[in-house]
N, C-alpha and C. Protein backbone atom coordinates (compact mmCIF):
# COMPACT_ATOMS: atom_id res chain seq x y z
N UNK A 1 50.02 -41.39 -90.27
CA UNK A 1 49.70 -40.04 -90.67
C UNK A 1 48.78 -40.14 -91.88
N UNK A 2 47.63 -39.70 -91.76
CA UNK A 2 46.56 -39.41 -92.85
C UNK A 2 46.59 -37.93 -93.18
N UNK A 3 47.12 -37.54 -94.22
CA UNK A 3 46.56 -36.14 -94.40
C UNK A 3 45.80 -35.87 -95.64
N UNK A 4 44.89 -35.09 -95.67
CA UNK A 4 43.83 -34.79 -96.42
C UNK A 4 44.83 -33.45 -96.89
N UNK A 5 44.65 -33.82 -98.44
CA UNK A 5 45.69 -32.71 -99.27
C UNK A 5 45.12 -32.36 -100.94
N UNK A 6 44.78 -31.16 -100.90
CA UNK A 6 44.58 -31.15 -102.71
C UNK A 6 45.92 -30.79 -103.06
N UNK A 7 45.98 -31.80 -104.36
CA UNK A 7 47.09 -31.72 -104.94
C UNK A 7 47.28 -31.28 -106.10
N UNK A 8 46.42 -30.50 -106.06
CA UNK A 8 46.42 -29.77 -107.19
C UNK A 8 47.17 -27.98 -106.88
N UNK A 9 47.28 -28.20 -105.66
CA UNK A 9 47.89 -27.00 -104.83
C UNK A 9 49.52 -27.25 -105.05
N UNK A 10 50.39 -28.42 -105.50
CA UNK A 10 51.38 -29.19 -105.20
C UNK A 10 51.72 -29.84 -106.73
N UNK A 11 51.79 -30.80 -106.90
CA UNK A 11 51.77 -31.58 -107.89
C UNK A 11 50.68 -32.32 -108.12
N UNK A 12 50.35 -32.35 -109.69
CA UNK A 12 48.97 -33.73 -110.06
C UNK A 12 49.30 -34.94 -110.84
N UNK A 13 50.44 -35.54 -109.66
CA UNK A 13 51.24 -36.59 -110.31
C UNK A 13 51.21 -37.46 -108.89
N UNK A 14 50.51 -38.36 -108.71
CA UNK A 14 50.44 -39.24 -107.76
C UNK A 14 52.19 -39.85 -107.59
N UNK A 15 53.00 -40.17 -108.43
CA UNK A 15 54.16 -40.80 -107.89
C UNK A 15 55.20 -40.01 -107.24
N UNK A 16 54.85 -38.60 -107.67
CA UNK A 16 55.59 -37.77 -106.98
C UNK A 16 54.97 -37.47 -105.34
N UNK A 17 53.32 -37.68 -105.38
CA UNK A 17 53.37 -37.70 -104.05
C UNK A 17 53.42 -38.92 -103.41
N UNK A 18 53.41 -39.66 -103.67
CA UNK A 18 54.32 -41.39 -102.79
C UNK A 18 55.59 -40.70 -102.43
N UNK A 19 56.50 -40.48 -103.66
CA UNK A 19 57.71 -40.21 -103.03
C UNK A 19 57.91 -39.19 -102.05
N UNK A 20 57.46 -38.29 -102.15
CA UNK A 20 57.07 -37.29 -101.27
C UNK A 20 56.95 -37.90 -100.24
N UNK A 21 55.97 -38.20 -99.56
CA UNK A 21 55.47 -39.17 -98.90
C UNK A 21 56.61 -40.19 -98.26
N UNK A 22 57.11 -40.93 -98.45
CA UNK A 22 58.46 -41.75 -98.41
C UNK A 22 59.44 -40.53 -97.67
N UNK A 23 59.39 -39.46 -98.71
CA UNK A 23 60.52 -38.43 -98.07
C UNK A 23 60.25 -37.55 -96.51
N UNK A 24 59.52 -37.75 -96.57
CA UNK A 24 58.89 -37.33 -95.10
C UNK A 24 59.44 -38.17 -94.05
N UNK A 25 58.93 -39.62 -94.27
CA UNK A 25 59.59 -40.67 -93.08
C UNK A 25 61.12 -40.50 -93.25
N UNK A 26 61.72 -40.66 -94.63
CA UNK A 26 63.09 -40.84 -94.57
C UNK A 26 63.84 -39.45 -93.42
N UNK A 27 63.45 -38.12 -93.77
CA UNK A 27 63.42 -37.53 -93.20
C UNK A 27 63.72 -37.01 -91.45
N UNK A 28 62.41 -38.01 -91.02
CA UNK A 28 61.83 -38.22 -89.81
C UNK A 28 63.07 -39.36 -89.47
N UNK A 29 63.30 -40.29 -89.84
CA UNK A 29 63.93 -41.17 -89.36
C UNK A 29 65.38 -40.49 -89.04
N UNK A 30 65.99 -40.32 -90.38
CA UNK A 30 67.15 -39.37 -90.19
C UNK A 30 67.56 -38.37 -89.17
N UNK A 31 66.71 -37.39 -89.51
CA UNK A 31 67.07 -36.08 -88.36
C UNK A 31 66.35 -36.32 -87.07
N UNK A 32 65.73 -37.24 -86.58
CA UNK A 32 64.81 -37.60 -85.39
C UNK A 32 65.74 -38.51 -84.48
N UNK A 33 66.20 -39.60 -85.61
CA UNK A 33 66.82 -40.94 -85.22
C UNK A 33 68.13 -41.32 -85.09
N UNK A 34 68.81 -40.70 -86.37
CA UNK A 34 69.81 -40.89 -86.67
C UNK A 34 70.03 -42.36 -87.31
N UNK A 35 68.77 -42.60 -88.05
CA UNK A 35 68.44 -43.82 -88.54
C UNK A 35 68.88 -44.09 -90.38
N UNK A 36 69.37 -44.43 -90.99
CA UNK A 36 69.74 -44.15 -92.53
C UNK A 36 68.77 -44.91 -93.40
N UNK A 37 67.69 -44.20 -93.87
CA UNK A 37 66.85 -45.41 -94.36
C UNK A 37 66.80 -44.54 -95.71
N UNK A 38 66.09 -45.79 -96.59
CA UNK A 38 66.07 -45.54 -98.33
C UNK A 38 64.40 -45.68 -98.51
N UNK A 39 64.88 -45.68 -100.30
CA UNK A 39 63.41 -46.24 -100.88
C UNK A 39 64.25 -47.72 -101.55
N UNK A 40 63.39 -47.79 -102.04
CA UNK A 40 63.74 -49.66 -102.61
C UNK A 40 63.07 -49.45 -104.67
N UNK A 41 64.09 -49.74 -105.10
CA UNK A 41 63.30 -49.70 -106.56
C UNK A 41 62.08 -50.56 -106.76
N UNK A 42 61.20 -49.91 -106.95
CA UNK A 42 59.67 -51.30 -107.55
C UNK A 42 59.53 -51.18 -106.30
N UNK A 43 59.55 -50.79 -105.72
CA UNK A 43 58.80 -51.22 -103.99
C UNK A 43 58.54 -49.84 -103.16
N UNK A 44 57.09 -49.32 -103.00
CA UNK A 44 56.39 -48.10 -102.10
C UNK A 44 57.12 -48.09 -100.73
N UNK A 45 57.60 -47.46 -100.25
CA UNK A 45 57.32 -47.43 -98.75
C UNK A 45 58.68 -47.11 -98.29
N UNK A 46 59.66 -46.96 -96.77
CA UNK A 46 60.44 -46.89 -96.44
C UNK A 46 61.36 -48.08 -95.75
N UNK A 47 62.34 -48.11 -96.13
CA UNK A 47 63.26 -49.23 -95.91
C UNK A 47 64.89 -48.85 -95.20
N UNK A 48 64.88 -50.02 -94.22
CA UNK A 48 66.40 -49.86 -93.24
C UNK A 48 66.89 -50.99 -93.25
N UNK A 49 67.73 -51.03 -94.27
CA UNK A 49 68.57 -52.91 -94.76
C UNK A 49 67.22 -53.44 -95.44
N UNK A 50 66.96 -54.67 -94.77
CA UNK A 50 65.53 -55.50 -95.27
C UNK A 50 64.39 -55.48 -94.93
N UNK A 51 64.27 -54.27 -93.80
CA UNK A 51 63.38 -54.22 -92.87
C UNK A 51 61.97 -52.65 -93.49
N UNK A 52 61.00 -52.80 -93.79
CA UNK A 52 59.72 -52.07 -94.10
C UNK A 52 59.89 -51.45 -93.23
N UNK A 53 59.83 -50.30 -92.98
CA UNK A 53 58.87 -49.04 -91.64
C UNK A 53 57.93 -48.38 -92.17
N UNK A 54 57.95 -48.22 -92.70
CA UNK A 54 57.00 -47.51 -93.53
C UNK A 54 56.17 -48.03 -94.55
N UNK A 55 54.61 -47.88 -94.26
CA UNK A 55 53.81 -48.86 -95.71
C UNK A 55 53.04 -47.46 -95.87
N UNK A 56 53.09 -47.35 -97.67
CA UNK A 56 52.24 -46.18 -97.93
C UNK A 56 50.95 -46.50 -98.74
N UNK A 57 49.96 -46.23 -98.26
CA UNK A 57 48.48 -46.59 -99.22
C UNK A 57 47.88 -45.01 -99.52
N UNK A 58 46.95 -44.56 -100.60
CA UNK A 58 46.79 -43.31 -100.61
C UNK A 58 45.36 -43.67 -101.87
N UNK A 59 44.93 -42.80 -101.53
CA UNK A 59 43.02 -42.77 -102.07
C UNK A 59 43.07 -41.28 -102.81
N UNK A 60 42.89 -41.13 -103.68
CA UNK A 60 42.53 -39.33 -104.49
C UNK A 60 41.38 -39.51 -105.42
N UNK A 61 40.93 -38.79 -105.35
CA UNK A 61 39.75 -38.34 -106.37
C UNK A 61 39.41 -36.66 -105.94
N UNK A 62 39.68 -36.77 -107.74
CA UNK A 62 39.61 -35.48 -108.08
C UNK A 62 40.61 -34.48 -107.41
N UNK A 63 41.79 -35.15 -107.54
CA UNK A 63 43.28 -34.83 -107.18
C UNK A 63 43.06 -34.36 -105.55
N UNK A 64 42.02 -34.78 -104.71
CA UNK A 64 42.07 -34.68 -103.40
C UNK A 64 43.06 -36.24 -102.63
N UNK A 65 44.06 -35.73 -102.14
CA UNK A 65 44.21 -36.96 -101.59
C UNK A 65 43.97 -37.25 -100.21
N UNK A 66 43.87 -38.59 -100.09
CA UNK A 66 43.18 -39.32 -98.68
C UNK A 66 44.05 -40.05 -98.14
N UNK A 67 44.05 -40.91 -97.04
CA UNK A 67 45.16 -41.76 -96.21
C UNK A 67 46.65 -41.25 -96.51
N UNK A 68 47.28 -41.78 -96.46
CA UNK A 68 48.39 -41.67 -96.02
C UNK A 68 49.47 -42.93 -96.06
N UNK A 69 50.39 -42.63 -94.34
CA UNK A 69 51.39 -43.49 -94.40
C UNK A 69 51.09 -44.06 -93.02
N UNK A 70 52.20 -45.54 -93.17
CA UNK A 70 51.55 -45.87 -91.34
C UNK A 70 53.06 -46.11 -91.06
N UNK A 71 53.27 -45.53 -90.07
CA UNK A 71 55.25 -45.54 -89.59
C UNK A 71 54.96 -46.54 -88.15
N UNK A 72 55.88 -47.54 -88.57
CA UNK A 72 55.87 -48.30 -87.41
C UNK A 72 57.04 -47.95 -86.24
N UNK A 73 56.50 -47.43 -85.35
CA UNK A 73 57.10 -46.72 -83.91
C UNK A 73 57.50 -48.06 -83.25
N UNK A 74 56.36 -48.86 -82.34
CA UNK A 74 56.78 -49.60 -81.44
C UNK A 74 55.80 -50.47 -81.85
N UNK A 75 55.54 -51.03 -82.83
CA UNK A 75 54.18 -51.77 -82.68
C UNK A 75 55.23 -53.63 -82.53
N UNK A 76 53.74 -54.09 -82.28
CA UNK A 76 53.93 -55.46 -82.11
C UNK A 76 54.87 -56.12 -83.37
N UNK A 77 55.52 -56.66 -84.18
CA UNK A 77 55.65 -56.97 -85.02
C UNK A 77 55.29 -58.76 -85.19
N UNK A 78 54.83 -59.49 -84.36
CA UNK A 78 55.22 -60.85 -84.51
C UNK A 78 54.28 -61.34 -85.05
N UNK A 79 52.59 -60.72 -85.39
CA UNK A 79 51.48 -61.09 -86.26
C UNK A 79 52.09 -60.78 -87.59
N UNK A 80 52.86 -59.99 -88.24
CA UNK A 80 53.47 -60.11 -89.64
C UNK A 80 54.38 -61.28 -89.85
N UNK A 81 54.92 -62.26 -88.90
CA UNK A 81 55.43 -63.44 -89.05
C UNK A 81 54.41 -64.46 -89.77
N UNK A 82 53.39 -64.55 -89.24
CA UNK A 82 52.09 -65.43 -89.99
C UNK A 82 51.29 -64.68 -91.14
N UNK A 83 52.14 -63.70 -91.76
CA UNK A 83 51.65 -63.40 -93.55
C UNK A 83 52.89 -62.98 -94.21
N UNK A 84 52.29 -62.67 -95.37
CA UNK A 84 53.32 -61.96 -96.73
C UNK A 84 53.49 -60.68 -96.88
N UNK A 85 53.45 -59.81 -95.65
CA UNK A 85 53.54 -58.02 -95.26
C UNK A 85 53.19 -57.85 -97.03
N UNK A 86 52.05 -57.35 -97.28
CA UNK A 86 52.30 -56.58 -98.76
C UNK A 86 52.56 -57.04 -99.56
N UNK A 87 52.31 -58.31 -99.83
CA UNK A 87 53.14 -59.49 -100.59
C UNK A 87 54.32 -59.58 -101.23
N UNK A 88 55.29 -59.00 -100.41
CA UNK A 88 56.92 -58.97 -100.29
C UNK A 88 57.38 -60.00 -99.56
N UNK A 89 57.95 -60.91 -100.29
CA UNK A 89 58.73 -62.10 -99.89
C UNK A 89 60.22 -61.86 -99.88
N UNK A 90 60.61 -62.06 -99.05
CA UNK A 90 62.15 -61.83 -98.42
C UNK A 90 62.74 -60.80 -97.95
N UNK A 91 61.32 -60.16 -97.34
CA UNK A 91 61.66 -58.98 -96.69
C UNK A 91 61.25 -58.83 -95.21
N UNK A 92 61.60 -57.79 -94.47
CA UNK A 92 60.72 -58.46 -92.92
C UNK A 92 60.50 -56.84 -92.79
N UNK A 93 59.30 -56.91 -91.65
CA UNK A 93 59.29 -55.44 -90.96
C UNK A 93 59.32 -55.46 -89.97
N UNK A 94 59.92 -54.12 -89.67
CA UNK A 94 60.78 -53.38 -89.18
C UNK A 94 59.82 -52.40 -88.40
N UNK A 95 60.60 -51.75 -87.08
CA UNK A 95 59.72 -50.36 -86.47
C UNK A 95 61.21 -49.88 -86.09
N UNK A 96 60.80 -48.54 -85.41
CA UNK A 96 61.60 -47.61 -85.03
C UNK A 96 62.16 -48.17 -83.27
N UNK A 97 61.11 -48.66 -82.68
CA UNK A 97 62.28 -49.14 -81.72
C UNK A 97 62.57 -50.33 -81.86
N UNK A 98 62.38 -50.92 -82.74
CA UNK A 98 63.28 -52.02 -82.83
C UNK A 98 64.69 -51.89 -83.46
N UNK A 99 65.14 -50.60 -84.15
CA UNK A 99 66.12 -50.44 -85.29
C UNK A 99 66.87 -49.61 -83.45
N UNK A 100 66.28 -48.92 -83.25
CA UNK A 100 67.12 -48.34 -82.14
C UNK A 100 67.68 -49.39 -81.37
N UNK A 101 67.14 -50.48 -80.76
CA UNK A 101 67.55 -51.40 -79.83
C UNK A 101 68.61 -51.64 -80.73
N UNK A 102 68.58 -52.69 -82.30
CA UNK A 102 69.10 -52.90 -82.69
C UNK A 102 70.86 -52.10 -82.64
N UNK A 103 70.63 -51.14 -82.69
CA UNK A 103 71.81 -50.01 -82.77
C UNK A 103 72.27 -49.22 -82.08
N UNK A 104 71.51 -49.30 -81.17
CA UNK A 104 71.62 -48.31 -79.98
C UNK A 104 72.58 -46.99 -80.11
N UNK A 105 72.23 -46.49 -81.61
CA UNK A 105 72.80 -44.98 -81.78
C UNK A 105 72.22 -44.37 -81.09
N UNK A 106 72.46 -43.24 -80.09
CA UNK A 106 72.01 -42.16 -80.09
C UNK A 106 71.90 -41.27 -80.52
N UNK A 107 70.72 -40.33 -80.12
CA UNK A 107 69.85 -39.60 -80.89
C UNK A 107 70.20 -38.16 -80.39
N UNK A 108 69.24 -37.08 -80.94
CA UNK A 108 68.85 -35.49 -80.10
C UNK A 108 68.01 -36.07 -79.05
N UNK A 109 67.55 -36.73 -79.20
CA UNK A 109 66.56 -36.65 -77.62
C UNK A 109 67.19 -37.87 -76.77
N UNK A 110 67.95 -38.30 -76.67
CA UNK A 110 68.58 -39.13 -75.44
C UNK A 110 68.49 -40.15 -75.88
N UNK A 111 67.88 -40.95 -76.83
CA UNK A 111 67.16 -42.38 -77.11
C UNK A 111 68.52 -42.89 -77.70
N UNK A 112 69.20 -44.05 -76.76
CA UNK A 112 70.17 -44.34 -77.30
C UNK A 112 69.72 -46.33 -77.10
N UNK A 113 69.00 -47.14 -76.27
CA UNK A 113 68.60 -48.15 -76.62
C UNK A 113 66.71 -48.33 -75.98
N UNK A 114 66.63 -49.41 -76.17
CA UNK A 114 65.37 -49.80 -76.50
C UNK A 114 64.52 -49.42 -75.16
N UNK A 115 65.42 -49.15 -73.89
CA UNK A 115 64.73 -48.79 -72.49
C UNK A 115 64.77 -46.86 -72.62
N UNK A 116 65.38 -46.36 -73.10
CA UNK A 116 65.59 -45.34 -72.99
C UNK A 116 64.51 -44.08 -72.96
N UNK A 117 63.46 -44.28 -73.61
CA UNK A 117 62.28 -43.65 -74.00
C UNK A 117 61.60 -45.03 -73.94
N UNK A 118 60.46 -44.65 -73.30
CA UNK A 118 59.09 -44.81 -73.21
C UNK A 118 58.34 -45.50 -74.60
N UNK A 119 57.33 -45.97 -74.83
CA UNK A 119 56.83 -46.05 -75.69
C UNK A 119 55.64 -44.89 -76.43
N UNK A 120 55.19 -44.68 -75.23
CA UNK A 120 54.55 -43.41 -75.44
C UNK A 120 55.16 -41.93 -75.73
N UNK A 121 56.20 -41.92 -75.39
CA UNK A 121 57.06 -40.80 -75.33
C UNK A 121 57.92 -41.03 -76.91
N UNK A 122 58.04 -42.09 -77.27
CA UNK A 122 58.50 -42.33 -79.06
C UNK A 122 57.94 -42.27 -79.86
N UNK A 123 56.32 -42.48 -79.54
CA UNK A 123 55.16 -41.91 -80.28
C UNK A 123 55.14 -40.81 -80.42
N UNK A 124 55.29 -39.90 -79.29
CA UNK A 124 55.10 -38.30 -79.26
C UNK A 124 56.20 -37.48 -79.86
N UNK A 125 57.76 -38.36 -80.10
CA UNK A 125 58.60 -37.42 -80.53
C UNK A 125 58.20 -37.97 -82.35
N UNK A 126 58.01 -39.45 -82.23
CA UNK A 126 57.88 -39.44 -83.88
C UNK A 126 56.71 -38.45 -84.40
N UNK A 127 55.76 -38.29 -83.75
CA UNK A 127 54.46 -37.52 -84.13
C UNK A 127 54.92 -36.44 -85.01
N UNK A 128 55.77 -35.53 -83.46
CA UNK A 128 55.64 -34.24 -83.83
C UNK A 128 56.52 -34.19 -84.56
N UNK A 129 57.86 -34.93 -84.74
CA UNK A 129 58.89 -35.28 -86.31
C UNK A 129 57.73 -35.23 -87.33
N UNK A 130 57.06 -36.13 -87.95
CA UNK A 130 56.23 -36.52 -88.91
C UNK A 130 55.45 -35.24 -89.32
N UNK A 131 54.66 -34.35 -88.57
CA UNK A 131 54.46 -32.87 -88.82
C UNK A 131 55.33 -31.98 -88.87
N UNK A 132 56.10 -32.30 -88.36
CA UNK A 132 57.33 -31.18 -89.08
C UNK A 132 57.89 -31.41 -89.95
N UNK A 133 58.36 -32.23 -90.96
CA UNK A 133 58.81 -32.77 -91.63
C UNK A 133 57.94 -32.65 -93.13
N UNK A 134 56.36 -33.09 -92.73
CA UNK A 134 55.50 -32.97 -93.76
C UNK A 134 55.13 -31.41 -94.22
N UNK A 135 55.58 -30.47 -93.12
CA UNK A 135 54.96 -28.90 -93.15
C UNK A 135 56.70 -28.79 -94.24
N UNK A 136 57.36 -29.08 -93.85
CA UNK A 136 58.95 -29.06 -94.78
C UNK A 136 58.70 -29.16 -96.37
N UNK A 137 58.20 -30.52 -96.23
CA UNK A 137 58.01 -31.27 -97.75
C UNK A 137 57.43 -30.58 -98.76
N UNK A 138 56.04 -30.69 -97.86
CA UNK A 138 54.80 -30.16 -98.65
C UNK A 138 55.06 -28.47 -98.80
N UNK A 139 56.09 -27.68 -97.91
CA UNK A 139 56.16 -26.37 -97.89
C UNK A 139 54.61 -25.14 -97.38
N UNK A 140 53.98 -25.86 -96.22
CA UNK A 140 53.19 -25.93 -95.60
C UNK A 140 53.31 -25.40 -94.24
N UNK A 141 52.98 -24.45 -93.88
CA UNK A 141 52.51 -23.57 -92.83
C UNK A 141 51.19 -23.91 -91.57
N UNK A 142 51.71 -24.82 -90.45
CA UNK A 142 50.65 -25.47 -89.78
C UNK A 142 50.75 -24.43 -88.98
N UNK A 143 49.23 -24.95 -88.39
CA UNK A 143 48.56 -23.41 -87.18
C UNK A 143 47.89 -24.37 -86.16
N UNK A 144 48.36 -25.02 -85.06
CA UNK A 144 47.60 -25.97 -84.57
C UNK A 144 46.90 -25.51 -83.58
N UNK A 145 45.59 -26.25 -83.60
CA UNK A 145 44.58 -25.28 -82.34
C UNK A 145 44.10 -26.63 -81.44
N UNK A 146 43.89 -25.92 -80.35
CA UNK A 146 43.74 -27.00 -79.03
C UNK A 146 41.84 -27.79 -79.69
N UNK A 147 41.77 -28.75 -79.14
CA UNK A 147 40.13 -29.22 -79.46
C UNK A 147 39.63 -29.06 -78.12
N UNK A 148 38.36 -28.04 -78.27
CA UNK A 148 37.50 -27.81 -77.35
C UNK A 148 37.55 -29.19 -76.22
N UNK A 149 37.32 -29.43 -74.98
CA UNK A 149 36.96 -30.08 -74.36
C UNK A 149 35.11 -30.36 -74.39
N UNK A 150 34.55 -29.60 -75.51
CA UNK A 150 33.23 -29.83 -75.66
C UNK A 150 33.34 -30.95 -76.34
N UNK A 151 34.20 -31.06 -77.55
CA UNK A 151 33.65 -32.09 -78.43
C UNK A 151 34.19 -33.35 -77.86
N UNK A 152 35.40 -33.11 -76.79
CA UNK A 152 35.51 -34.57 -76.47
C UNK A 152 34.48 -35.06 -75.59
């Protein structure tokens, strides 16, 4: 999720929007997943035991902010075996279906292990979690409009 945000509409305190930010996934994970995840002292991002889901990077000037967060859904994880994720040593990452397999809680939407939903279909429920969640945070009123089939 990249969202383009003046924050001067909000707060003009960058650590409050990290956490912010953080609180969105925690959020998403929670009421989506039924997943219990934290923040970590000294350390950006979202965490479930030892495991990263969440890495947050963010760009502002002139209290506009840029990028975002990257929530790991289903991605590959085994190219972060051959580095230092963020240069965090003794930590590993983590995605969302891997914590589900792991646990096979079930959820509101049926997802109770790692076959259960689709990959594409865990993308689409985390999505629309992640916008709802951020319209929550931020106290933000979305209006979403279809994109012309011209510009595609």
């Amino acid at each position: 999720m990249y969202p383009i945000i003046n924050l001067r509409n909000h707060k003009m305190d960058l650590h409050w929007y990290l956490r912010a930010l953080e609180e969105v996934v925690i959020r998403v994970l929670s009421s989506t997943f039924s997943i219990k995840a934290s923040r970590l002292e000294g350390l950006t991002g979202v965490w479930v035991g030892d495991q990263k889901l969440a890495a947050i990077g963010i760009r502002v000037s002139q209290w506009i902010a840029y990028h975002g967060l990257a929530l790991n859904v289903t991605t590959d994880l085994s190219p972060f075996e051959l580095i230092v994720p963020c240069g965090i040593r003794n930590r590993n990452v983590g995605s969302i279906k891997g914590i589900l397999g792991e646990f096979s809680s079930p959820n509101r939407y049926g997802a109770s292990d790692n076959n259960s939903t689709d990959d594409f279909q865990l993308i689409d429920i985390t999505h629309n979690a992640l916008v709802r969640e951020f319209s929550e945070v931020f106290q933000l009123e979305l209006a979403l409009k279809p994109i012309s089939s011209n510009i595609l």
